[in-house]
N, C-alpha and C. Protein backbone atom coordinates (compact mmCIF):
# COMPACT_ATOMS: atom_id res chain seq x y z
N UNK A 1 -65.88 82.20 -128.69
CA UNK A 1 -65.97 80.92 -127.99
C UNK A 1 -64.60 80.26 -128.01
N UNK A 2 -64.33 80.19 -127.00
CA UNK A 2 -62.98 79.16 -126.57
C UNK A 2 -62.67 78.02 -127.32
N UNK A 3 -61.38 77.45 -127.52
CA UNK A 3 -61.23 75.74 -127.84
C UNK A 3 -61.42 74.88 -126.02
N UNK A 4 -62.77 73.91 -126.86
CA UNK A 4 -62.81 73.20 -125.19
C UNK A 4 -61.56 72.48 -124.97
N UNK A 5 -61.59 72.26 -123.73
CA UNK A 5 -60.12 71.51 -123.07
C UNK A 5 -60.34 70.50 -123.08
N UNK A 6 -59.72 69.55 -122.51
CA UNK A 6 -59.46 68.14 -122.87
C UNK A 6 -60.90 67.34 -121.85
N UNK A 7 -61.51 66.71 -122.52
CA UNK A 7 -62.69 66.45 -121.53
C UNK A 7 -62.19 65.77 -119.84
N UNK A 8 -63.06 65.59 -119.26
CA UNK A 8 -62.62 64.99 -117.62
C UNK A 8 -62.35 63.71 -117.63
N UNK A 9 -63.12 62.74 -119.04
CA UNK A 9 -62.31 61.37 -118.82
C UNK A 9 -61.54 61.32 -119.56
N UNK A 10 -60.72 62.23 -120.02
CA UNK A 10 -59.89 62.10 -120.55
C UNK A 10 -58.19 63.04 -119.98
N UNK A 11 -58.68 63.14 -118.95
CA UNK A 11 -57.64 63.73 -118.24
C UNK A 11 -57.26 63.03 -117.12
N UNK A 12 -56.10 63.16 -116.37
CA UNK A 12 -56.03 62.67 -115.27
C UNK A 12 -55.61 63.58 -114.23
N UNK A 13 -56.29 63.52 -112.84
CA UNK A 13 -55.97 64.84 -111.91
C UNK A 13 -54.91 64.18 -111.27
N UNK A 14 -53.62 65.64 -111.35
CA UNK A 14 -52.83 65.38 -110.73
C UNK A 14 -51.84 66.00 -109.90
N UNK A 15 -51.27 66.05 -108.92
CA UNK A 15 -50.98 66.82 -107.77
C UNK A 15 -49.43 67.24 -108.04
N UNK A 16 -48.78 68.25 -108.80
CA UNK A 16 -47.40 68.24 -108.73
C UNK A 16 -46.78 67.69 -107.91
N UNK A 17 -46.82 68.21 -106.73
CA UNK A 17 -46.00 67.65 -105.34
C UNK A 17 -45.57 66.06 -105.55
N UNK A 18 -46.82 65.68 -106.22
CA UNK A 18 -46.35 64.02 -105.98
C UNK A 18 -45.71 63.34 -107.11
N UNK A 19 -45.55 64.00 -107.97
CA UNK A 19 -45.62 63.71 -109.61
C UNK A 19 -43.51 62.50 -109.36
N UNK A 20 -42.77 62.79 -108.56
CA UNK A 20 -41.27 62.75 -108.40
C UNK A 20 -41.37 61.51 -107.86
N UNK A 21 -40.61 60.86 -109.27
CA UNK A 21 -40.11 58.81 -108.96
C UNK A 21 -41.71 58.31 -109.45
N UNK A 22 -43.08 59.24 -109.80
CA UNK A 22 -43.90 58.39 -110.14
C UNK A 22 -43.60 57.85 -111.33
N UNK A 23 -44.48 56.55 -111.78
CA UNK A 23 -44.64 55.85 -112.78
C UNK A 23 -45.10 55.68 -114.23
N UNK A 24 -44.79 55.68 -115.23
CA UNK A 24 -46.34 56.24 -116.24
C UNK A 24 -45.65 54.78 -117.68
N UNK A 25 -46.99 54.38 -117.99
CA UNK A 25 -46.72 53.51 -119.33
C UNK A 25 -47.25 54.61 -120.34
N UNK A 26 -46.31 54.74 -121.84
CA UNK A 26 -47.01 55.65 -122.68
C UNK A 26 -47.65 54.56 -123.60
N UNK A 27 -48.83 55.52 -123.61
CA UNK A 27 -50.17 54.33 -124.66
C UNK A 27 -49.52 53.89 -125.65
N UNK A 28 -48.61 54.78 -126.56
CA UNK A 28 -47.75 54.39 -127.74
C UNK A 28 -46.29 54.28 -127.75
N UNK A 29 -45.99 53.32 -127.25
CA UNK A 29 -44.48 53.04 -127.18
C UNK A 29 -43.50 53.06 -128.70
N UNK A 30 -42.74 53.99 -128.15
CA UNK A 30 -41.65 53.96 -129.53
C UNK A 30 -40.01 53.77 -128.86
N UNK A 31 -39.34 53.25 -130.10
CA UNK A 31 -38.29 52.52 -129.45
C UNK A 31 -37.86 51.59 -128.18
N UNK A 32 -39.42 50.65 -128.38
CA UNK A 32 -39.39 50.01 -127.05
C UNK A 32 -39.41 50.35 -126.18
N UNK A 33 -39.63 51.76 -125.79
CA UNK A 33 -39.87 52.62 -124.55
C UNK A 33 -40.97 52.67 -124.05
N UNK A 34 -41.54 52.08 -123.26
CA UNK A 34 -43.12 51.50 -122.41
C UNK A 34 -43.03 52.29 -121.49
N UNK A 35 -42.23 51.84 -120.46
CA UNK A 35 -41.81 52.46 -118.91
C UNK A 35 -41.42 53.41 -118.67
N UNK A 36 -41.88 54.57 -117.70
CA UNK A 36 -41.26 55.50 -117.50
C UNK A 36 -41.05 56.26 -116.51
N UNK A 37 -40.27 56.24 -115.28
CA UNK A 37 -39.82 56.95 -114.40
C UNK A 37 -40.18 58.55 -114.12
N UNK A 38 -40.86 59.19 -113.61
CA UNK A 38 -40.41 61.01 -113.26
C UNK A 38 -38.93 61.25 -112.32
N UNK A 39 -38.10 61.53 -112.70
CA UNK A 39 -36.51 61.26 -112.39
C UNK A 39 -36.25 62.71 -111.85
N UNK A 40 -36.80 63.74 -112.57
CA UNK A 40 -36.51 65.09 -111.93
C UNK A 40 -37.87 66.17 -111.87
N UNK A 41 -37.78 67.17 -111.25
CA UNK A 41 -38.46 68.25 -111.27
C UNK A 41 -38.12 69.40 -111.57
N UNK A 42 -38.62 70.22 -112.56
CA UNK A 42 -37.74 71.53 -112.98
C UNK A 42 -38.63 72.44 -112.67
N UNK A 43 -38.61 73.60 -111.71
CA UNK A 43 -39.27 74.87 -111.13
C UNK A 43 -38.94 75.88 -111.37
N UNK A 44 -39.73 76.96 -110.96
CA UNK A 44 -39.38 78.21 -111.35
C UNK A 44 -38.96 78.80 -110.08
N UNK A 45 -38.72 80.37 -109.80
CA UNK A 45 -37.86 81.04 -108.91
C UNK A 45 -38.82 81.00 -107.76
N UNK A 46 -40.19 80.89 -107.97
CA UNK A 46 -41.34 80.55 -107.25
C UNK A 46 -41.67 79.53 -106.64
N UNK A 47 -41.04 78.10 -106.94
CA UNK A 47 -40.72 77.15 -106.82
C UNK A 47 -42.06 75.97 -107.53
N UNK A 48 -43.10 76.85 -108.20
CA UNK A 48 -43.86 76.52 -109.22
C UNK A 48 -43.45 75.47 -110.97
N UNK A 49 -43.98 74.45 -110.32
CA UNK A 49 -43.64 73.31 -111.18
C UNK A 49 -43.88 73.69 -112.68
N UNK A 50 -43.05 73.66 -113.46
CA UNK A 50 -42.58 74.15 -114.71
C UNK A 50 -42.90 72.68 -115.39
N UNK A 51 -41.60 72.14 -115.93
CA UNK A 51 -41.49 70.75 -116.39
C UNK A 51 -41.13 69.93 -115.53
N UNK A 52 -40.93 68.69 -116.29
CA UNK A 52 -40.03 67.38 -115.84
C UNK A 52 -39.03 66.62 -116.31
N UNK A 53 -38.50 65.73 -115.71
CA UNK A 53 -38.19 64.83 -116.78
C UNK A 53 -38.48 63.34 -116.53
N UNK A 54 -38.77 62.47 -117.92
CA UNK A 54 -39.26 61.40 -117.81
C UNK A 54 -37.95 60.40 -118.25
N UNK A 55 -37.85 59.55 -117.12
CA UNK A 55 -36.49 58.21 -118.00
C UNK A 55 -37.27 57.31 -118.00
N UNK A 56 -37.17 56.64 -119.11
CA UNK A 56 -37.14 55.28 -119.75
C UNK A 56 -36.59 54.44 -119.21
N UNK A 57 -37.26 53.14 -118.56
CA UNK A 57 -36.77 52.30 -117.95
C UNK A 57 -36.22 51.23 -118.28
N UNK A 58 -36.26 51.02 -119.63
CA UNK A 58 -35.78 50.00 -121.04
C UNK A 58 -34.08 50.42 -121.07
N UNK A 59 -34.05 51.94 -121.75
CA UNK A 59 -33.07 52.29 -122.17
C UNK A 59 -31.91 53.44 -121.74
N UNK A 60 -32.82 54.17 -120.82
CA UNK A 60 -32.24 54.99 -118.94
C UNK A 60 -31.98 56.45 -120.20
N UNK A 61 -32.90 55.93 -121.51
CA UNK A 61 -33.01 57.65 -122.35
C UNK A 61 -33.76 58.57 -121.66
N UNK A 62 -34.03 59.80 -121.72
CA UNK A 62 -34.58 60.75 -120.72
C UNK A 62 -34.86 61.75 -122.28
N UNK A 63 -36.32 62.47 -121.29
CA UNK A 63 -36.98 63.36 -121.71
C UNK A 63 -37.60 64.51 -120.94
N UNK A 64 -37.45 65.80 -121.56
CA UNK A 64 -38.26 66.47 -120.47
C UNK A 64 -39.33 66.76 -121.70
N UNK A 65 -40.57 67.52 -120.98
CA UNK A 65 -41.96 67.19 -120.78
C UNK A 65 -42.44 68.28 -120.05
N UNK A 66 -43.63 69.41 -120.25
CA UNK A 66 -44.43 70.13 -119.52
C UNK A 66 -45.14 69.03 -118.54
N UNK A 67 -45.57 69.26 -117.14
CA UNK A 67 -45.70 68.76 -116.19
C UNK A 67 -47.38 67.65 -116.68
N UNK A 68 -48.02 69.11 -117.62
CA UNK A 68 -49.26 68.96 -117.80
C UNK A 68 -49.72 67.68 -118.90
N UNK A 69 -48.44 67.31 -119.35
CA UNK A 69 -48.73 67.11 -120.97
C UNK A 69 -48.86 65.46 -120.30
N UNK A 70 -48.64 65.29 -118.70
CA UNK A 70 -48.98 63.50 -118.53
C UNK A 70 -50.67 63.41 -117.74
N UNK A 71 -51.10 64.64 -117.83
CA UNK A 71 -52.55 64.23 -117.91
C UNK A 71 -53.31 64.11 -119.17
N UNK A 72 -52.99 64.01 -119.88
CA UNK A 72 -53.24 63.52 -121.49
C UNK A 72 -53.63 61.95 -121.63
N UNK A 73 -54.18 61.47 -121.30
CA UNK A 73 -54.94 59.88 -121.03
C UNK A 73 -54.71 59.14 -122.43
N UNK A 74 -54.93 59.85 -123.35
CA UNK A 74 -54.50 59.59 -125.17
C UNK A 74 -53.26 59.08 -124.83
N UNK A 75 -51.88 59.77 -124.67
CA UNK A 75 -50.63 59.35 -124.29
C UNK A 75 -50.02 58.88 -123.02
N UNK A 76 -50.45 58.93 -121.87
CA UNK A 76 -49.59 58.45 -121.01
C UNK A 76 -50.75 58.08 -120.05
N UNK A 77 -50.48 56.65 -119.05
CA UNK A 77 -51.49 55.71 -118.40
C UNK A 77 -50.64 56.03 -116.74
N UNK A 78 -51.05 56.12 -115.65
CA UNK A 78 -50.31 55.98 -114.87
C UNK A 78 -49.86 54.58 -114.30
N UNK A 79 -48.67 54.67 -113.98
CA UNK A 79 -48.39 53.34 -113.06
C UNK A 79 -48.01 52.82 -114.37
N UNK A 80 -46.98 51.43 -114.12
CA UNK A 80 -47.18 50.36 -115.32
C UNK A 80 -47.78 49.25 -115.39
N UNK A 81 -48.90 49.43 -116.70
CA UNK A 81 -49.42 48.60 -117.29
C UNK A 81 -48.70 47.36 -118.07
């Protein structure tokens, strides 16, 4: 038997294509970092969405991030709250 996946309200569906300049508040802000920009897209030779990266709109710090890891509803809200 499998580990179940993350339940459905607790995910958020989301469309790579659109994921670039969207918005996201993380539920747990550290270093005053609330806000957060999708600033880039990183693909493969396939042109299959790999990661990202997320900037901080506080402090213009940047992170990259598996694409998947901002349907995680625990950590990241879309849009800012």
């Amino acid at each position: 038997m499998s580990a179940p996946a993350l339940s459905v309200a607790a995910q958020h569906r989301l469309n790579p294509r659109k994921l670039l300049l969207s918005k996201w508040t993380a539920v747990q802000p550290q270093n005053r970092e609330k806000h957060f920009l999708v600033s880039q897209l990183f693909c493969d030779e396939d042109g299959a969405l790999l990661h990202i990266e997320l900037q901080a709109v506080h402090s213009q710090g940047s992170q990259r991030l598996d694409w998947r890891g901002l349907q995680d509803s625990e950590h990241w809200q879309i849009g800012w709250q």
